[in-house]
PDB file of N, CA and C in Angstrom:
ATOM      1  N   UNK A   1      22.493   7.350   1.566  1.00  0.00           N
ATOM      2  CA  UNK A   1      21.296   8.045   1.956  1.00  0.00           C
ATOM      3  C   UNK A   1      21.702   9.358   2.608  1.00  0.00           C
ATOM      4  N   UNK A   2      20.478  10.185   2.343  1.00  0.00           N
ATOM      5  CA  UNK A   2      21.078  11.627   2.948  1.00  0.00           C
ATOM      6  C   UNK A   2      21.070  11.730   4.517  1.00  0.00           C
ATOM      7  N   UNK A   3      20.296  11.361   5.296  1.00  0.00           N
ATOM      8  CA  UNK A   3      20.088  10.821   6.163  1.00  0.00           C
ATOM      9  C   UNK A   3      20.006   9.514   6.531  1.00  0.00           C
ATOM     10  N   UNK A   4      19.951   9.520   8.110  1.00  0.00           N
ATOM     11  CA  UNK A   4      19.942   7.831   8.728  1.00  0.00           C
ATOM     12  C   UNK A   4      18.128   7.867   9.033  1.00  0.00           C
ATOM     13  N   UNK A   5      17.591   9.040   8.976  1.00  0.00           N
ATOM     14  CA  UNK A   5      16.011   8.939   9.322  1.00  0.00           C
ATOM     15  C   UNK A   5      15.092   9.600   8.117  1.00  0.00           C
ATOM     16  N   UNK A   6      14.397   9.327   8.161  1.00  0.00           N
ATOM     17  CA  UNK A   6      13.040   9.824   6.895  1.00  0.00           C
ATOM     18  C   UNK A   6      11.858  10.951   7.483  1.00  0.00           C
ATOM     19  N   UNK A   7      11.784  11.637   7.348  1.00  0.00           N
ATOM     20  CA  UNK A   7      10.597  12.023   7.576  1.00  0.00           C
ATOM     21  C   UNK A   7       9.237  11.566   7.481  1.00  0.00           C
ATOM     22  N   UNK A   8       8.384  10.611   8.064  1.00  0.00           N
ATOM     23  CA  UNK A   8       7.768   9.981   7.731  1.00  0.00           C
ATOM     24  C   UNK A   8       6.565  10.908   7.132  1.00  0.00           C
ATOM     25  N   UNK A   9       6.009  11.986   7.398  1.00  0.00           N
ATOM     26  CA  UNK A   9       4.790  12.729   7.758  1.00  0.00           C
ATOM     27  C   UNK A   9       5.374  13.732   6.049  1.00  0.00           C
ATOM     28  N   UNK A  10       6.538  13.278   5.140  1.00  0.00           N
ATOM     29  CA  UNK A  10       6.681  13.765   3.876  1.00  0.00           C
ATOM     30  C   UNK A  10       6.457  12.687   2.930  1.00  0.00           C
ATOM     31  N   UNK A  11       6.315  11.751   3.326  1.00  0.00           N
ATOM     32  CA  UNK A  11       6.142  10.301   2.421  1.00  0.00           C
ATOM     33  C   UNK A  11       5.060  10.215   1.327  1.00  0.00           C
ATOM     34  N   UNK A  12       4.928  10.208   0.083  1.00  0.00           N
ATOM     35  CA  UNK A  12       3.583   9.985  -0.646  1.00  0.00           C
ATOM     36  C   UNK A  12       4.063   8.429  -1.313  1.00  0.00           C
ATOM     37  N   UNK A  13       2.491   8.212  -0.558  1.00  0.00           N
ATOM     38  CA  UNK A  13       2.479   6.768  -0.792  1.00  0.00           C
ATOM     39  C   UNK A  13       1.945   6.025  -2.462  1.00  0.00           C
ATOM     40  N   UNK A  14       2.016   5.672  -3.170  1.00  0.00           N
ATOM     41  CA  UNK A  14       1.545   5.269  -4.406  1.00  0.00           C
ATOM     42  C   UNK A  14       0.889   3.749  -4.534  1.00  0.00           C
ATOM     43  N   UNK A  15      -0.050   3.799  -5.112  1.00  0.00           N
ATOM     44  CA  UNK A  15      -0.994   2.645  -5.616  1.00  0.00           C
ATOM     45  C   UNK A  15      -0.631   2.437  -7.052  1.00  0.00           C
ATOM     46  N   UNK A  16      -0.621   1.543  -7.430  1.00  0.00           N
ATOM     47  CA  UNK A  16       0.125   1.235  -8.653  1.00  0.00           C
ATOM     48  C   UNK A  16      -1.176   0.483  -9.458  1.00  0.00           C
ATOM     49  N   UNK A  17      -1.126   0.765 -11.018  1.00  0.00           N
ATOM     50  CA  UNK A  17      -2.314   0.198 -11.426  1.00  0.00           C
ATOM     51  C   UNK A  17      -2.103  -1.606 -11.659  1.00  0.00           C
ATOM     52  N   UNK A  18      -0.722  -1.818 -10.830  1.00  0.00           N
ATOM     53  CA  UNK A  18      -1.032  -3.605 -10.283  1.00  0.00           C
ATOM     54  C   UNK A  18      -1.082  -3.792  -9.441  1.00  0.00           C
ATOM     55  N   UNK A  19      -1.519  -3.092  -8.521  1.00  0.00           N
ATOM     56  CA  UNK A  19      -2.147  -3.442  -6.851  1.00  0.00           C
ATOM     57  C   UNK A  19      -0.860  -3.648  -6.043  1.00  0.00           C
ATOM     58  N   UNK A  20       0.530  -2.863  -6.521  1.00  0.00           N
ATOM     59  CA  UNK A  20       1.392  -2.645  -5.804  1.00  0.00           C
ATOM     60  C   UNK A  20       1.505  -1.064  -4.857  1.00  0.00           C
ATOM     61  N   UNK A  21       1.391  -0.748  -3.756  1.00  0.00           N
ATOM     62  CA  UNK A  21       1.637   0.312  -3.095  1.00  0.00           C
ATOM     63  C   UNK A  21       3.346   0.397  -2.861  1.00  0.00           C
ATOM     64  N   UNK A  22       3.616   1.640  -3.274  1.00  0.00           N
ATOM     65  CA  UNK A  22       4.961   2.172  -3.675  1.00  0.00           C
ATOM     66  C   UNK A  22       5.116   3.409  -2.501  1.00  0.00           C
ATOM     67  N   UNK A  23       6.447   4.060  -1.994  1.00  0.00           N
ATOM     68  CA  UNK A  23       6.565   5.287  -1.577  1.00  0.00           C
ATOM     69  C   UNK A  23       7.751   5.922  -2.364  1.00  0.00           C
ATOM     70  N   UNK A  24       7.586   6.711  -1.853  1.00  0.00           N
ATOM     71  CA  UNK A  24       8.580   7.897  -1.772  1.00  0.00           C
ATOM     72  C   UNK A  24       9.066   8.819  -1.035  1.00  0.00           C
ATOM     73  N   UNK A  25       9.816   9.167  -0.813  1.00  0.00           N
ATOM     74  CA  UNK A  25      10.608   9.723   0.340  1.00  0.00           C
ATOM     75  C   UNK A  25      10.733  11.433   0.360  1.00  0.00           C
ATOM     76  N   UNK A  26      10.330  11.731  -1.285  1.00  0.00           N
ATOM     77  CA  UNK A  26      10.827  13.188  -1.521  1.00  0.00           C
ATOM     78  C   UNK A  26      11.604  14.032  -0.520  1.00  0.00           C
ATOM     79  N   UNK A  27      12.704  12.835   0.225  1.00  0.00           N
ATOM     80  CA  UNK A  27      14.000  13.773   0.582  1.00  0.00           C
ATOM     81  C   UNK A  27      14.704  13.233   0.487  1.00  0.00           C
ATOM     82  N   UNK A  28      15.055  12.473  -0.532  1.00  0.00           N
ATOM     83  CA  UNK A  28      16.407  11.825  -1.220  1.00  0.00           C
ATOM     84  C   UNK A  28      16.369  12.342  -2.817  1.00  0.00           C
ATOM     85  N   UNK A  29      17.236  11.568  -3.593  1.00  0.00           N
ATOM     86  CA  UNK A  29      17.519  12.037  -4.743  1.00  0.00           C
ATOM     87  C   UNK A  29      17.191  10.934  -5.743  1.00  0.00           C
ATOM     88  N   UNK A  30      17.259  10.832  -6.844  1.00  0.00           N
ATOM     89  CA  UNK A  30      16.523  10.078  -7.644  1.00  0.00           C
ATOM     90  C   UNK A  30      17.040   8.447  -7.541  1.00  0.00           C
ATOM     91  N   UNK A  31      18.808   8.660  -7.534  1.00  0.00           N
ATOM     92  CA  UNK A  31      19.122   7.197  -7.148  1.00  0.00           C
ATOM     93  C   UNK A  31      19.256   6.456  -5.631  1.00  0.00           C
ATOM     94  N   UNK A  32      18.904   7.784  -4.844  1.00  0.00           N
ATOM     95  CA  UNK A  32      18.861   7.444  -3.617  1.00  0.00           C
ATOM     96  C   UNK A  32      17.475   6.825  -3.468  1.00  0.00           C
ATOM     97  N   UNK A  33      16.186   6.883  -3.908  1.00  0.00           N
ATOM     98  CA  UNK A  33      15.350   6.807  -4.107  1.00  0.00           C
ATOM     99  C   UNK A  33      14.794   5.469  -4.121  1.00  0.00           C
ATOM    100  N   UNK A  34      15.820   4.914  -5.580  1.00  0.00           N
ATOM    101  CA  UNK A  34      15.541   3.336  -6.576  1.00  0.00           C
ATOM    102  C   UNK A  34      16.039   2.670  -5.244  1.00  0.00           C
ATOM    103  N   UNK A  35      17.126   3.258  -4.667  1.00  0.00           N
ATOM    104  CA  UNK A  35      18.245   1.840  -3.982  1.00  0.00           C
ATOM    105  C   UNK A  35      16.871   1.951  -2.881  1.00  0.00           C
ATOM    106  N   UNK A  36      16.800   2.862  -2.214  1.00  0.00           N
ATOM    107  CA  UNK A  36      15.987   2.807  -0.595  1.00  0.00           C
ATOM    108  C   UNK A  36      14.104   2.440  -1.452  1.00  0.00           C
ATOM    109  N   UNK A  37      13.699   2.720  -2.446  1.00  0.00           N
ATOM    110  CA  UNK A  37      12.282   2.027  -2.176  1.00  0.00           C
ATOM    111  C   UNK A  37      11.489   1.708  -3.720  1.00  0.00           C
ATOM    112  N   UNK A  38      12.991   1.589  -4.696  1.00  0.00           N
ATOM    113  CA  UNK A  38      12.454   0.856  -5.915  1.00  0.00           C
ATOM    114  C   UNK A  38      12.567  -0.641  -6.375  1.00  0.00           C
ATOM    115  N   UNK A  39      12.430  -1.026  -7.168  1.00  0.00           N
ATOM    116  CA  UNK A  39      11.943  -2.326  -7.264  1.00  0.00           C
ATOM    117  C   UNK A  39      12.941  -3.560  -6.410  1.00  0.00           C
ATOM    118  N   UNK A  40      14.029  -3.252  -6.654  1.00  0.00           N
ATOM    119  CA  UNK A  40      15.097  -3.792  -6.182  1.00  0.00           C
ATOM    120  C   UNK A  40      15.759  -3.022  -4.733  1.00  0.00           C
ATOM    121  N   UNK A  41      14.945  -2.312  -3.962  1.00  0.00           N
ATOM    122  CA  UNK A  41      15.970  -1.618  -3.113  1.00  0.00           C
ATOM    123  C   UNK A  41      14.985  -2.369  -1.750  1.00  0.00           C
ATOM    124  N   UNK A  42      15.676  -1.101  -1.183  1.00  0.00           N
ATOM    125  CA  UNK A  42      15.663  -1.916   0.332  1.00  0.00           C
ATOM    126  C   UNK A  42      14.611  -2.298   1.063  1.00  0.00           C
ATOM    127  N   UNK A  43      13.487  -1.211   0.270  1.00  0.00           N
ATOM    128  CA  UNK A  43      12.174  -0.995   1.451  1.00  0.00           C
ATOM    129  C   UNK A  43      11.356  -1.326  -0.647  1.00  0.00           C
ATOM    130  N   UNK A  44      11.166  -2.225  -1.432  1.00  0.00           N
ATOM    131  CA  UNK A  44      10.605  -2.499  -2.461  1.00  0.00           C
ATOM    132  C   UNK A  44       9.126  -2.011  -2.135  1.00  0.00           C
ATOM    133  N   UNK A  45       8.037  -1.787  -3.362  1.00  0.00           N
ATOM    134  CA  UNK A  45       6.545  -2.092  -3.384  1.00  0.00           C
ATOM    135  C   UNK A  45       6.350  -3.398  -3.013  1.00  0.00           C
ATOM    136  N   UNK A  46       5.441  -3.252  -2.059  1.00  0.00           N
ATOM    137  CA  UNK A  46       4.289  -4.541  -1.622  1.00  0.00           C
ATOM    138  C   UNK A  46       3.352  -4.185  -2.768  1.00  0.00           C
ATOM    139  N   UNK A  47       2.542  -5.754  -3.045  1.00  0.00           N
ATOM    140  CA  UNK A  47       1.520  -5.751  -3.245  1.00  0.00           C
ATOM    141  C   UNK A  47       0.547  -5.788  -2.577  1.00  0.00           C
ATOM    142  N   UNK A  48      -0.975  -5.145  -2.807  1.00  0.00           N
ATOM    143  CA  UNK A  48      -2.086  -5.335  -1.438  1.00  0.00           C
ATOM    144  C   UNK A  48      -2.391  -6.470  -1.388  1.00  0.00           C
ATOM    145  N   UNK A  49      -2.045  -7.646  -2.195  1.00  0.00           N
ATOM    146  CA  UNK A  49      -2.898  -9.182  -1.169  1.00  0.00           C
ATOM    147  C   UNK A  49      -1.627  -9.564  -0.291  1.00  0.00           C
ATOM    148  N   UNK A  50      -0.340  -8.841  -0.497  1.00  0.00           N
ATOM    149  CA  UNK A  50       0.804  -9.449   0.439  1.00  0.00           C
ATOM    150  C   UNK A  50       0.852  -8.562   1.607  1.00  0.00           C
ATOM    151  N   UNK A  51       0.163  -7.050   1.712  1.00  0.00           N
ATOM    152  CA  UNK A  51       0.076  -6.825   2.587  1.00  0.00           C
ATOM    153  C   UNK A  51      -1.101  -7.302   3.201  1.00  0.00           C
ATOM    154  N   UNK A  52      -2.491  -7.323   2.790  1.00  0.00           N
ATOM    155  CA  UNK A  52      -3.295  -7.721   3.345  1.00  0.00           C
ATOM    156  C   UNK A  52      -3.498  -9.388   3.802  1.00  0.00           C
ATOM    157  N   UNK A  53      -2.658 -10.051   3.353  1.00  0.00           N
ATOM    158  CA  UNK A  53      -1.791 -11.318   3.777  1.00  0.00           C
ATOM    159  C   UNK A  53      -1.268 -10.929   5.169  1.00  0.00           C
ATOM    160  N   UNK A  54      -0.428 -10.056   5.431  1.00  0.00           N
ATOM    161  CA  UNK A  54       0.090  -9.938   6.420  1.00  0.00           C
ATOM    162  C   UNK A  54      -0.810  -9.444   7.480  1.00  0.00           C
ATOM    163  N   UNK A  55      -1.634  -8.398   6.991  1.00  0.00           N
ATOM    164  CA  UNK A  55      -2.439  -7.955   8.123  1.00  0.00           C
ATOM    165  C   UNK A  55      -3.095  -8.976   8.686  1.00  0.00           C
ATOM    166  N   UNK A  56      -4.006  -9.755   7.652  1.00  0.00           N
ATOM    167  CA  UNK A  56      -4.791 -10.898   8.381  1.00  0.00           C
ATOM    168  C   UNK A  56      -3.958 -12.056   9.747  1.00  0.00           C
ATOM    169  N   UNK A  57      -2.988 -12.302   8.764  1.00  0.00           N
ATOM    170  CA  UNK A  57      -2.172 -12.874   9.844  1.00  0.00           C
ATOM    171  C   UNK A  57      -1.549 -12.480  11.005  1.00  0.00           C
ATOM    172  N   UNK A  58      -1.654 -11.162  11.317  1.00  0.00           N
ATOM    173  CA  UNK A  58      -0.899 -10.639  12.494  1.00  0.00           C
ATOM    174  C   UNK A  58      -2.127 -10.076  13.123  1.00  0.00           C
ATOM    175  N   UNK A  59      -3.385 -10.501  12.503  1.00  0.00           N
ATOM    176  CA  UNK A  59      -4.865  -9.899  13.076  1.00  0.00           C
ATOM    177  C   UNK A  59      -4.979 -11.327  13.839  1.00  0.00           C
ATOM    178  N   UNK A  60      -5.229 -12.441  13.394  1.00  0.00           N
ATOM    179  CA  UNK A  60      -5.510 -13.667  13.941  1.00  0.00           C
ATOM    180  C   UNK A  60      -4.473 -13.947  14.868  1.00  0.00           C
ATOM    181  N   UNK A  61      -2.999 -13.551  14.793  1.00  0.00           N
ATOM    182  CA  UNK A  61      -2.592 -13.771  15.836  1.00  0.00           C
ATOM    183  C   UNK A  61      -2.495 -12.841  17.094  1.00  0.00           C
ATOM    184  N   UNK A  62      -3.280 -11.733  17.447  1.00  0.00           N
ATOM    185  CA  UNK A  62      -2.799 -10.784  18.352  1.00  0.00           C
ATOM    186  C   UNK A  62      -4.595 -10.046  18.035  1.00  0.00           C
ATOM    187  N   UNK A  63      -5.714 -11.100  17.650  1.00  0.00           N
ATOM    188  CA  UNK A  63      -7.223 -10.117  17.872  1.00  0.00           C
ATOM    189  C   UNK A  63      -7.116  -9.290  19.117  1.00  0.00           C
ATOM    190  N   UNK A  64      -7.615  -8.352  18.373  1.00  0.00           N
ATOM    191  CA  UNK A  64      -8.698  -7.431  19.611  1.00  0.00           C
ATOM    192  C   UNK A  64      -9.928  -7.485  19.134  1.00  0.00           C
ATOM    193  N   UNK A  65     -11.372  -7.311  20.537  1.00  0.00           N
ATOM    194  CA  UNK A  65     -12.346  -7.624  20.006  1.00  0.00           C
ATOM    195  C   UNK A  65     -13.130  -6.460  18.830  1.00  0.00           C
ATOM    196  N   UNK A  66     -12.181  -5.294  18.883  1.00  0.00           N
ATOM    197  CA  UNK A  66     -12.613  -4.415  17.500  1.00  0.00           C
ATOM    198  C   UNK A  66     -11.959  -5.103  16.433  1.00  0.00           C
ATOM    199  N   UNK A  67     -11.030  -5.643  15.925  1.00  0.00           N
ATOM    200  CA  UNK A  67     -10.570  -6.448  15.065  1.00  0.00           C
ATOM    201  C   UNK A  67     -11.551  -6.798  13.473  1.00  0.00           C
ATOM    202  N   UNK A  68     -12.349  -6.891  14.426  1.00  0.00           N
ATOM    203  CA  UNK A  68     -13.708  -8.014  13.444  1.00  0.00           C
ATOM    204  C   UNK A  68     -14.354  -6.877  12.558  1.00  0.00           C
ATOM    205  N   UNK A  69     -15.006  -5.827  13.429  1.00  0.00           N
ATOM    206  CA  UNK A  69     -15.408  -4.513  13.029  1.00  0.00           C
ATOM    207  C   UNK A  69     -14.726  -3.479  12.224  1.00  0.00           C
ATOM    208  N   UNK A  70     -13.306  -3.818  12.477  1.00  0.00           N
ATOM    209  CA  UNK A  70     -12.289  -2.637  11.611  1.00  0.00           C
ATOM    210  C   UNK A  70     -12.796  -3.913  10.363  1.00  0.00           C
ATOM    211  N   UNK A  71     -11.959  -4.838  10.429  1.00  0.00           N
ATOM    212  CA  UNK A  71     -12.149  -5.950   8.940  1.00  0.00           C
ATOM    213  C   UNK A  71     -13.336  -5.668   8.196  1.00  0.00           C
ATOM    214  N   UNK A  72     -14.031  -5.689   8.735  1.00  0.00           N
ATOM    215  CA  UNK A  72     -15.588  -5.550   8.090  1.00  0.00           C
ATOM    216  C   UNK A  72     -15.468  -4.114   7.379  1.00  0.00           C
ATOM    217  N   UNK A  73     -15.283  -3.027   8.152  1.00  0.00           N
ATOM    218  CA  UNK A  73     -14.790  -1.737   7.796  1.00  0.00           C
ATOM    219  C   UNK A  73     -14.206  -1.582   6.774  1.00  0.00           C
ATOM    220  N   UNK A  74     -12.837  -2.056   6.357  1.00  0.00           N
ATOM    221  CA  UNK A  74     -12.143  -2.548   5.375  1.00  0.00           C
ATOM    222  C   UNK A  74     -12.807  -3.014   4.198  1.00  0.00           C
ATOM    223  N   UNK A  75     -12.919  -4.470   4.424  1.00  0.00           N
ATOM    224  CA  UNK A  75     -13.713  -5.264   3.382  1.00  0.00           C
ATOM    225  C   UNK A  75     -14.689  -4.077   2.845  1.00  0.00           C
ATOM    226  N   UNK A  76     -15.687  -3.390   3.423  1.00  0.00           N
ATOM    227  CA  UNK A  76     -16.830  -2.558   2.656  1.00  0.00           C
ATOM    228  C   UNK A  76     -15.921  -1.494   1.702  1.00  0.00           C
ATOM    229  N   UNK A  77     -14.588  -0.638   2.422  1.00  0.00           N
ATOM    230  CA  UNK A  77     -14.103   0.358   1.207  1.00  0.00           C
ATOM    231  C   UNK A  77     -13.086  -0.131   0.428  1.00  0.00           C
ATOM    232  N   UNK A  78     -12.935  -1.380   0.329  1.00  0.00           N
ATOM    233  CA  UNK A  78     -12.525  -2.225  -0.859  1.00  0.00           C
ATOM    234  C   UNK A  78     -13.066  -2.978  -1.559  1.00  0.00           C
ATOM    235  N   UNK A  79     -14.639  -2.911  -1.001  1.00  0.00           N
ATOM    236  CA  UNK A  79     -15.565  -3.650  -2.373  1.00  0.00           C
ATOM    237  C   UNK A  79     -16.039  -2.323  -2.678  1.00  0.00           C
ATOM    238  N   UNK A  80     -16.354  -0.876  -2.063  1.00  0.00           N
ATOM    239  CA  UNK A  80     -16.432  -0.152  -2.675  1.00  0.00           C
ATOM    240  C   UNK A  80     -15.023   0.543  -3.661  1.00  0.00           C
ATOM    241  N   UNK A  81     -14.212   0.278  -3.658  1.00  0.00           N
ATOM    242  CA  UNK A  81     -12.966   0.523  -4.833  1.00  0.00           C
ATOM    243  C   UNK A  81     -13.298  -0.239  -5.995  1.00  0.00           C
ATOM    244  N   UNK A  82     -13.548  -1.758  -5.357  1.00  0.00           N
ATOM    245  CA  UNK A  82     -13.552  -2.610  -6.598  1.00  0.00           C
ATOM    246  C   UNK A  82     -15.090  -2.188  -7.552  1.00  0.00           C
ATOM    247  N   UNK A  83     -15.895  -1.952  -6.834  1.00  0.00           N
ATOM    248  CA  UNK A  83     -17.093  -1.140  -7.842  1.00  0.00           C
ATOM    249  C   UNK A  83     -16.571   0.449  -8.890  1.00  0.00           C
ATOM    250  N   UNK A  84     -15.703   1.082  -7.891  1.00  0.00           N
ATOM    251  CA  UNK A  84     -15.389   2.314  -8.877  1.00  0.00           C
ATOM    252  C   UNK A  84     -14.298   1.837  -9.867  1.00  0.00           C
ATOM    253  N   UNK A  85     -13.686   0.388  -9.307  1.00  0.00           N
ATOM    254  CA  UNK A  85     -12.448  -0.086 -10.679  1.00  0.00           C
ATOM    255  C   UNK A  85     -13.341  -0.434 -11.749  1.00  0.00           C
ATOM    256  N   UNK A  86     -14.620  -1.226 -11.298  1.00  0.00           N
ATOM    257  CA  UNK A  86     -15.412  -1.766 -12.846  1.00  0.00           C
ATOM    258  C   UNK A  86     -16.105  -1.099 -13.235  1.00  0.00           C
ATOM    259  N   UNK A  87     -16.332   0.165 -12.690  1.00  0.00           N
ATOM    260  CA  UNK A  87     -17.317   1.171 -13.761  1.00  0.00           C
ATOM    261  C   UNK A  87     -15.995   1.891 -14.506  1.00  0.00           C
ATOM    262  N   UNK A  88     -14.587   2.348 -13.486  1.00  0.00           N
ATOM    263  CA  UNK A  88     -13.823   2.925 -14.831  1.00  0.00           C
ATOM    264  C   UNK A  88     -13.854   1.698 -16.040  1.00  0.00           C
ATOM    265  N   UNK A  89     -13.772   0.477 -15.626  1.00  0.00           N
ATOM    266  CA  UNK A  89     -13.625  -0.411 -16.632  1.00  0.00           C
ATOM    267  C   UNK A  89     -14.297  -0.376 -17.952  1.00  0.00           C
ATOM    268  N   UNK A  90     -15.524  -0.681 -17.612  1.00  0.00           N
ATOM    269  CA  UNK A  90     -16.920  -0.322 -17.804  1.00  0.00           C
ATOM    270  C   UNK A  90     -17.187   1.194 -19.122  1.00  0.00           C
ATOM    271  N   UNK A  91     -16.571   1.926 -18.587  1.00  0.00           N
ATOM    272  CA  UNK A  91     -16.282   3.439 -19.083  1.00  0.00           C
ATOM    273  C   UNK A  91     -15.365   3.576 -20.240  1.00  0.00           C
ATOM    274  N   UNK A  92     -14.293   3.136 -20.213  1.00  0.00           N
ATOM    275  CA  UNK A  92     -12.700   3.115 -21.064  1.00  0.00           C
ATOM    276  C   UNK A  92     -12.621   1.572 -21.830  1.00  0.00           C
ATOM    277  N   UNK A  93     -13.725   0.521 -21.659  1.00  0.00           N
ATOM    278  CA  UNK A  93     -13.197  -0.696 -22.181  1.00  0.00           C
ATOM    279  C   UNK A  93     -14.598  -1.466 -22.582  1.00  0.00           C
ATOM    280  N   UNK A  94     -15.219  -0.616 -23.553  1.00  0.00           N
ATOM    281  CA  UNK A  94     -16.763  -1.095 -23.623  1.00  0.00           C
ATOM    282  C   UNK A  94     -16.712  -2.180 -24.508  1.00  0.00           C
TER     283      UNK A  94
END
């Protein structure tokens, strides 16, 4: 690695069309890249039910009483995603 630290605030994060979120570092080099955050490297894609697996679980163990209200928050702009996934659907797969 070119560094021992990342710039975090250069990171573009990626959504993958299998519900894997991916990054990138754009300050490494292409194989520096695979090893530190491709499929097989150090920091791999999560998928969102394994992160949102995790969130729930580290929500139930450590609530705050906004907790409930962010979730809810959540839940609404991910049933609103899942409405703009089935109209692209809808659109491209008649």
């Amino acid at each position: 690695m070119a560094s021992a630290h990342i710039d975090a605030s250069l990171l573009t994060v990626f959504l993958t069309s299998t519900g894997f979120i991916a990054l990138c570092s754009n300050q490494l080099n292409e194989a520096q890249e695979a090893a530190t955050f491709g499929s097989t490297g150090a920091v791999p894609p999560q998928s969102m039910v394994t992160l949102l697996d995790d969130l729930l679980t580290s929500t139930q163990n450590y609530s705050e009483p906004s907790d409930l209200q962010d979730l809810t928050d959540l839940r609404d702009v991910l049933s609103g995603g899942v409405t703009k996934i089935d109209a692209y659907l809808a659109k491209h797969n008649p």
